[in-house]
PDB file of N, CA and C in Angstrom:
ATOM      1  N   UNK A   1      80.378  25.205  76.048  1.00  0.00           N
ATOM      2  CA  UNK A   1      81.625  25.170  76.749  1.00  0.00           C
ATOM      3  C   UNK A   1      82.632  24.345  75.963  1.00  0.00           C
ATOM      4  N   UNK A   2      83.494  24.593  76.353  1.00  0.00           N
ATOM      5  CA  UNK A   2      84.864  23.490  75.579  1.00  0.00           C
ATOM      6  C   UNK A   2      84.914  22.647  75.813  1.00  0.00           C
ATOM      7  N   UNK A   3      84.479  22.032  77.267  1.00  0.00           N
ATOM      8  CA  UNK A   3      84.694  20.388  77.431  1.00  0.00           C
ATOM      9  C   UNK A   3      83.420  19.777  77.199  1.00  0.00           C
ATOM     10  N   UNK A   4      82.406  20.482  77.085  1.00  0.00           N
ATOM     11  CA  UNK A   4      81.037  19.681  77.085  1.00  0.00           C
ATOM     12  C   UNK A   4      80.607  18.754  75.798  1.00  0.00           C
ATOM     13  N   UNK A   5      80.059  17.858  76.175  1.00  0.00           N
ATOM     14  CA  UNK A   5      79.672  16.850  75.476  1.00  0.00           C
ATOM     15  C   UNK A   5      78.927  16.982  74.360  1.00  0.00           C
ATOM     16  N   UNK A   6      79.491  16.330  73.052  1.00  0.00           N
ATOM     17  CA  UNK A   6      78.828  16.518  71.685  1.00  0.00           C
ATOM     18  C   UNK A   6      76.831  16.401  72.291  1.00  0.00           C
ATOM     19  N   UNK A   7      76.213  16.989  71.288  1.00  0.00           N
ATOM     20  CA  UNK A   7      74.602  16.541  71.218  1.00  0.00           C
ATOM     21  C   UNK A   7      74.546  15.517  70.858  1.00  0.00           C
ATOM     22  N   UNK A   8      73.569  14.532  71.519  1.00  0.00           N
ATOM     23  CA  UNK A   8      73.417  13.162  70.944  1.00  0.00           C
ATOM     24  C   UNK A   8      71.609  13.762  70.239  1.00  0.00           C
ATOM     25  N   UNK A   9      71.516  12.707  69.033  1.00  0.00           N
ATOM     26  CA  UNK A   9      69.854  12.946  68.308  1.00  0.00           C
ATOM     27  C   UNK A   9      69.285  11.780  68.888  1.00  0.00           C
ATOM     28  N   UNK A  10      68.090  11.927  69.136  1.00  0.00           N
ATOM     29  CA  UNK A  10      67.363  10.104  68.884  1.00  0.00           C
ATOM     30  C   UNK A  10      66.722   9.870  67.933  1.00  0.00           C
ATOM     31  N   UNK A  11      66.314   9.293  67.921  1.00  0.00           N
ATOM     32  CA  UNK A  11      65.806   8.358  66.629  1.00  0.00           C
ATOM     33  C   UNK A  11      64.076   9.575  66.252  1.00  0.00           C
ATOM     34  N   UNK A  12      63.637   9.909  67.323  1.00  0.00           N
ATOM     35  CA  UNK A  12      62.260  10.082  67.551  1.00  0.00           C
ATOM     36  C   UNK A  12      62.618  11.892  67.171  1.00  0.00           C
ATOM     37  N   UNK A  13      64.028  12.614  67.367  1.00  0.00           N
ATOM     38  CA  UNK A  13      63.836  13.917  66.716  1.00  0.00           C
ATOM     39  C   UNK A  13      64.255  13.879  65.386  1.00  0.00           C
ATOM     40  N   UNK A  14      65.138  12.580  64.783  1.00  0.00           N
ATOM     41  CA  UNK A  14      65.482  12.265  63.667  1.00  0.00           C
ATOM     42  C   UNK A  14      63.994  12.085  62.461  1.00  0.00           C
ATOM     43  N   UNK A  15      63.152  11.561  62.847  1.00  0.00           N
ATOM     44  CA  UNK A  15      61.756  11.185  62.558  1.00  0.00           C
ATOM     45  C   UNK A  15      61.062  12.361  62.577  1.00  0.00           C
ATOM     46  N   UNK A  16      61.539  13.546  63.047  1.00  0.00           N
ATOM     47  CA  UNK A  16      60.639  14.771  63.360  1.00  0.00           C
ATOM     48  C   UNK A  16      61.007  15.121  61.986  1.00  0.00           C
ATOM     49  N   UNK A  17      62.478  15.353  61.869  1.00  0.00           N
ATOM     50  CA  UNK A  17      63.407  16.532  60.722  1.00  0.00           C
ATOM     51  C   UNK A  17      62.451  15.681  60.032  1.00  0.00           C
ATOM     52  N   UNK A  18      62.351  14.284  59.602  1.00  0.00           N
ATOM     53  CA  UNK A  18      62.209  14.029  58.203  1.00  0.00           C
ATOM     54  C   UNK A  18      60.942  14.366  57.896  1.00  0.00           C
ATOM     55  N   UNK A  19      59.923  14.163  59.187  1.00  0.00           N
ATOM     56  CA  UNK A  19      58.977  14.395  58.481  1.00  0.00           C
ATOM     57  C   UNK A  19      58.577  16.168  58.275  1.00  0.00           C
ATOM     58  N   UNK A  20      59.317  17.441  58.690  1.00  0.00           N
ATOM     59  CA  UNK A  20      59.125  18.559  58.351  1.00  0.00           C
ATOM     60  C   UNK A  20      59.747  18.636  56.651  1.00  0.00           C
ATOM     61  N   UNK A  21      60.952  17.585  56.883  1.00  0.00           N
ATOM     62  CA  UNK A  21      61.663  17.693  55.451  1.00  0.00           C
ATOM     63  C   UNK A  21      60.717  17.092  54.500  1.00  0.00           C
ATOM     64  N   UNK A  22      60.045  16.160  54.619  1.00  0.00           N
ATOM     65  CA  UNK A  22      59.185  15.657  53.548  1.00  0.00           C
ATOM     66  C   UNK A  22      57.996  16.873  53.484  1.00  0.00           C
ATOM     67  N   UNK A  23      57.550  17.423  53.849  1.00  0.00           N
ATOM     68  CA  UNK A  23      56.339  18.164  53.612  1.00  0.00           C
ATOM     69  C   UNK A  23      57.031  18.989  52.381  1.00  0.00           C
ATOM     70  N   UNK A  24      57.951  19.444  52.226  1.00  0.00           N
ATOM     71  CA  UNK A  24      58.757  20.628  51.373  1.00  0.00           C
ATOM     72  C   UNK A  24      58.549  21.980  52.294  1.00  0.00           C
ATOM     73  N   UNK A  25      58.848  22.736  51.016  1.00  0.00           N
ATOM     74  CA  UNK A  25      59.392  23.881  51.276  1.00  0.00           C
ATOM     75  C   UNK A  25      57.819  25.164  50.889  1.00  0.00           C
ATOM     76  N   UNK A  26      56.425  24.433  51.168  1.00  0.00           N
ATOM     77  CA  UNK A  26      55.378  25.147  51.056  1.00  0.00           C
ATOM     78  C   UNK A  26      55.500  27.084  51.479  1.00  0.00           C
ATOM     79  N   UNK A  27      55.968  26.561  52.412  1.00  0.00           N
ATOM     80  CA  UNK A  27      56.007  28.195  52.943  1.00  0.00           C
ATOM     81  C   UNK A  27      56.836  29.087  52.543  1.00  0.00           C
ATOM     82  N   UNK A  28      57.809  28.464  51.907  1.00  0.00           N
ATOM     83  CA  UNK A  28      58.730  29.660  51.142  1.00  0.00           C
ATOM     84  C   UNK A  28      58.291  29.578  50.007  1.00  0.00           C
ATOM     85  N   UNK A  29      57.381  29.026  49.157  1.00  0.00           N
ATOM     86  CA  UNK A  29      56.626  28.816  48.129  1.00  0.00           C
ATOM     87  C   UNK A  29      55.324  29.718  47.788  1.00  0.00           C
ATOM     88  N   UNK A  30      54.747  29.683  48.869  1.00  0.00           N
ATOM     89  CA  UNK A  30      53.708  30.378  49.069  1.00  0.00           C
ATOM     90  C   UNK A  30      53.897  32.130  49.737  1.00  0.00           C
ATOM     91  N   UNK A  31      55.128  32.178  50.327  1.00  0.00           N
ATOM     92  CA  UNK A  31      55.461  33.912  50.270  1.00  0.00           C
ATOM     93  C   UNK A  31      56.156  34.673  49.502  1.00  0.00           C
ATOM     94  N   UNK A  32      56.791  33.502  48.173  1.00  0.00           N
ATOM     95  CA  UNK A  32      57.362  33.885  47.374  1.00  0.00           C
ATOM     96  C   UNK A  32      56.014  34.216  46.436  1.00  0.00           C
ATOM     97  N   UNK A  33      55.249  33.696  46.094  1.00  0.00           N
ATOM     98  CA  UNK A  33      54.108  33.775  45.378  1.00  0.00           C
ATOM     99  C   UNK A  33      53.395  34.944  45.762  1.00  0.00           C
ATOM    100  N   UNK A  34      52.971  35.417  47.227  1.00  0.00           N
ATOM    101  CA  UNK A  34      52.439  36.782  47.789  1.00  0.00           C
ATOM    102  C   UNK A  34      53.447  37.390  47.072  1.00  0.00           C
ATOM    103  N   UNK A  35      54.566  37.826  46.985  1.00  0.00           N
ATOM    104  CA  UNK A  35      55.444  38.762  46.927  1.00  0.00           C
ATOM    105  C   UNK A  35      55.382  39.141  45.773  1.00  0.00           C
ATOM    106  N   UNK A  36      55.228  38.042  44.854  1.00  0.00           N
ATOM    107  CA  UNK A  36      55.397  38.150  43.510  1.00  0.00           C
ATOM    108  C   UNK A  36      53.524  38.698  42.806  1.00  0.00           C
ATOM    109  N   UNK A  37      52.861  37.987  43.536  1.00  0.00           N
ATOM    110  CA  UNK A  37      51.595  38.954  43.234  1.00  0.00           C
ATOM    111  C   UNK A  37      51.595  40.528  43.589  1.00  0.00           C
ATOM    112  N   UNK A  38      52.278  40.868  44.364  1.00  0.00           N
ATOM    113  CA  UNK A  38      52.306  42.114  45.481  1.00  0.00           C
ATOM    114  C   UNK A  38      52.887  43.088  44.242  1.00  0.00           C
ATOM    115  N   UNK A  39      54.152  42.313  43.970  1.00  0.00           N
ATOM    116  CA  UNK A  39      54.716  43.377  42.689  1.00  0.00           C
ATOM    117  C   UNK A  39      54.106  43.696  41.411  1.00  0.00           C
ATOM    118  N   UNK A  40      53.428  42.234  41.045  1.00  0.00           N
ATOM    119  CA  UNK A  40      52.744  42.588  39.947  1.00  0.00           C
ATOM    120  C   UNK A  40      51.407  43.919  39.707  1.00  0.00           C
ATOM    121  N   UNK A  41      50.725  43.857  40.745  1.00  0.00           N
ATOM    122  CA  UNK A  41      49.548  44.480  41.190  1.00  0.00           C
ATOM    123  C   UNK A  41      50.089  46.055  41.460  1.00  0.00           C
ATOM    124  N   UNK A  42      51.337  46.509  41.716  1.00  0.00           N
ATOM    125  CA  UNK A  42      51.747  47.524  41.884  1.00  0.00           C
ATOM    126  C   UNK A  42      52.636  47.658  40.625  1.00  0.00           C
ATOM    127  N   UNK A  43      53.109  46.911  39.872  1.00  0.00           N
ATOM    128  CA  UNK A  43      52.949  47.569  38.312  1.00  0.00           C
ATOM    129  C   UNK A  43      51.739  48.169  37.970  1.00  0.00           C
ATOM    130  N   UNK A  44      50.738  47.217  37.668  1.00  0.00           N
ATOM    131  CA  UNK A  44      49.698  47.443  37.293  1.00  0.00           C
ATOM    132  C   UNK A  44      49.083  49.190  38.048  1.00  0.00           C
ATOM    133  N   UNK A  45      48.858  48.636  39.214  1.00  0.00           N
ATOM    134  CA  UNK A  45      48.532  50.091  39.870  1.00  0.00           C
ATOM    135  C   UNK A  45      49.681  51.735  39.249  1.00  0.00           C
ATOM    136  N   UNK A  46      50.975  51.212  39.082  1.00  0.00           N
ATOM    137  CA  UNK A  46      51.472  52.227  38.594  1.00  0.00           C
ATOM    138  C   UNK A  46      51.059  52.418  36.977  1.00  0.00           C
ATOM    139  N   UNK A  47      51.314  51.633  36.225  1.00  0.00           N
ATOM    140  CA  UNK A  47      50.683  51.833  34.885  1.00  0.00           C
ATOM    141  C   UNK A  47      49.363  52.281  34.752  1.00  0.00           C
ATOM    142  N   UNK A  48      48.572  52.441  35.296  1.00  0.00           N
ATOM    143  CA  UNK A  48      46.728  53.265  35.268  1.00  0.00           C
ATOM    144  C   UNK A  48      46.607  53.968  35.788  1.00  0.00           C
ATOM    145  N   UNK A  49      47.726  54.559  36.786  1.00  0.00           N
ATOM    146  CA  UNK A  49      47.810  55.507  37.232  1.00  0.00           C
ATOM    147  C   UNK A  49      48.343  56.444  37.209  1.00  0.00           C
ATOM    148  N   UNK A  50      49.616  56.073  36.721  1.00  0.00           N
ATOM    149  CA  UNK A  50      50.858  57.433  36.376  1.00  0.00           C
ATOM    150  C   UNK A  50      50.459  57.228  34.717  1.00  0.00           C
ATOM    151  N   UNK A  51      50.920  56.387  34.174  1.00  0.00           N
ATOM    152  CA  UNK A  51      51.515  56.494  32.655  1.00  0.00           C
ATOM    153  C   UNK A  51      50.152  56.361  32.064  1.00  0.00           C
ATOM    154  N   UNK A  52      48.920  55.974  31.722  1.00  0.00           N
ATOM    155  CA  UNK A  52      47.498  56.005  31.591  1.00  0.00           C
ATOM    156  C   UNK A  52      47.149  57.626  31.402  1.00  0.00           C
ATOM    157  N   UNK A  53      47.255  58.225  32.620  1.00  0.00           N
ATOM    158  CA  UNK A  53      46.678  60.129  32.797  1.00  0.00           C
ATOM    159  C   UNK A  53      47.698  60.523  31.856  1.00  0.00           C
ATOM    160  N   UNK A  54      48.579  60.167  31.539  1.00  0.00           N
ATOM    161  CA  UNK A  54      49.697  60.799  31.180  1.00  0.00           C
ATOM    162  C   UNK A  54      49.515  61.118  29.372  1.00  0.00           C
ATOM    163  N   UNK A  55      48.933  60.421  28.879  1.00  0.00           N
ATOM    164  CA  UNK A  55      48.500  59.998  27.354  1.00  0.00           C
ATOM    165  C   UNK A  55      49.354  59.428  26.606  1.00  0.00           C
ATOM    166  N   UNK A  56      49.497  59.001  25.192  1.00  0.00           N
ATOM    167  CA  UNK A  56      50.148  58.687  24.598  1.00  0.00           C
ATOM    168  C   UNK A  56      51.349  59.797  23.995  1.00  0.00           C
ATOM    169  N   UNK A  57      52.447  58.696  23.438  1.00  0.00           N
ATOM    170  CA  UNK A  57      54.087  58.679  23.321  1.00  0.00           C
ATOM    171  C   UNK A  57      53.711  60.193  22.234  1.00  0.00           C
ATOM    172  N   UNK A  58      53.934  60.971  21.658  1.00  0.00           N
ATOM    173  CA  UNK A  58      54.055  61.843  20.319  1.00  0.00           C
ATOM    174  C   UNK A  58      55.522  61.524  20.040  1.00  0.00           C
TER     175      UNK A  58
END
């Protein structure tokens, strides 16, 4: 609403952030890493599969 009162923090959700903030950023770390295995493995799967049957360049 327009007149309503700013959020006040306390001390005890201030202590929360920091401690999610200190752990880092694991989880965007670790699905960036799936993702990036995910692609690699589907190169691979495309290279032995398409371009492999296919034979070499003449």
């Amino acid at each position: 609403m327009i007149n309503s009162d700013p959020p006040t923090s306390s001390a005890a959700a201030d202590q929360a952030v920091d401690e999610v903030v200190a752990r880092g950023p694991s989880g965007a770390i670790a699905l960036a890493g799936i993702a990036t295995a995910c692609v690699v493995m589907m190169w691979f799967a495309f290279y032995l599969f398409v371009f492999l049957p296919r034979g070499a360049l003449q």
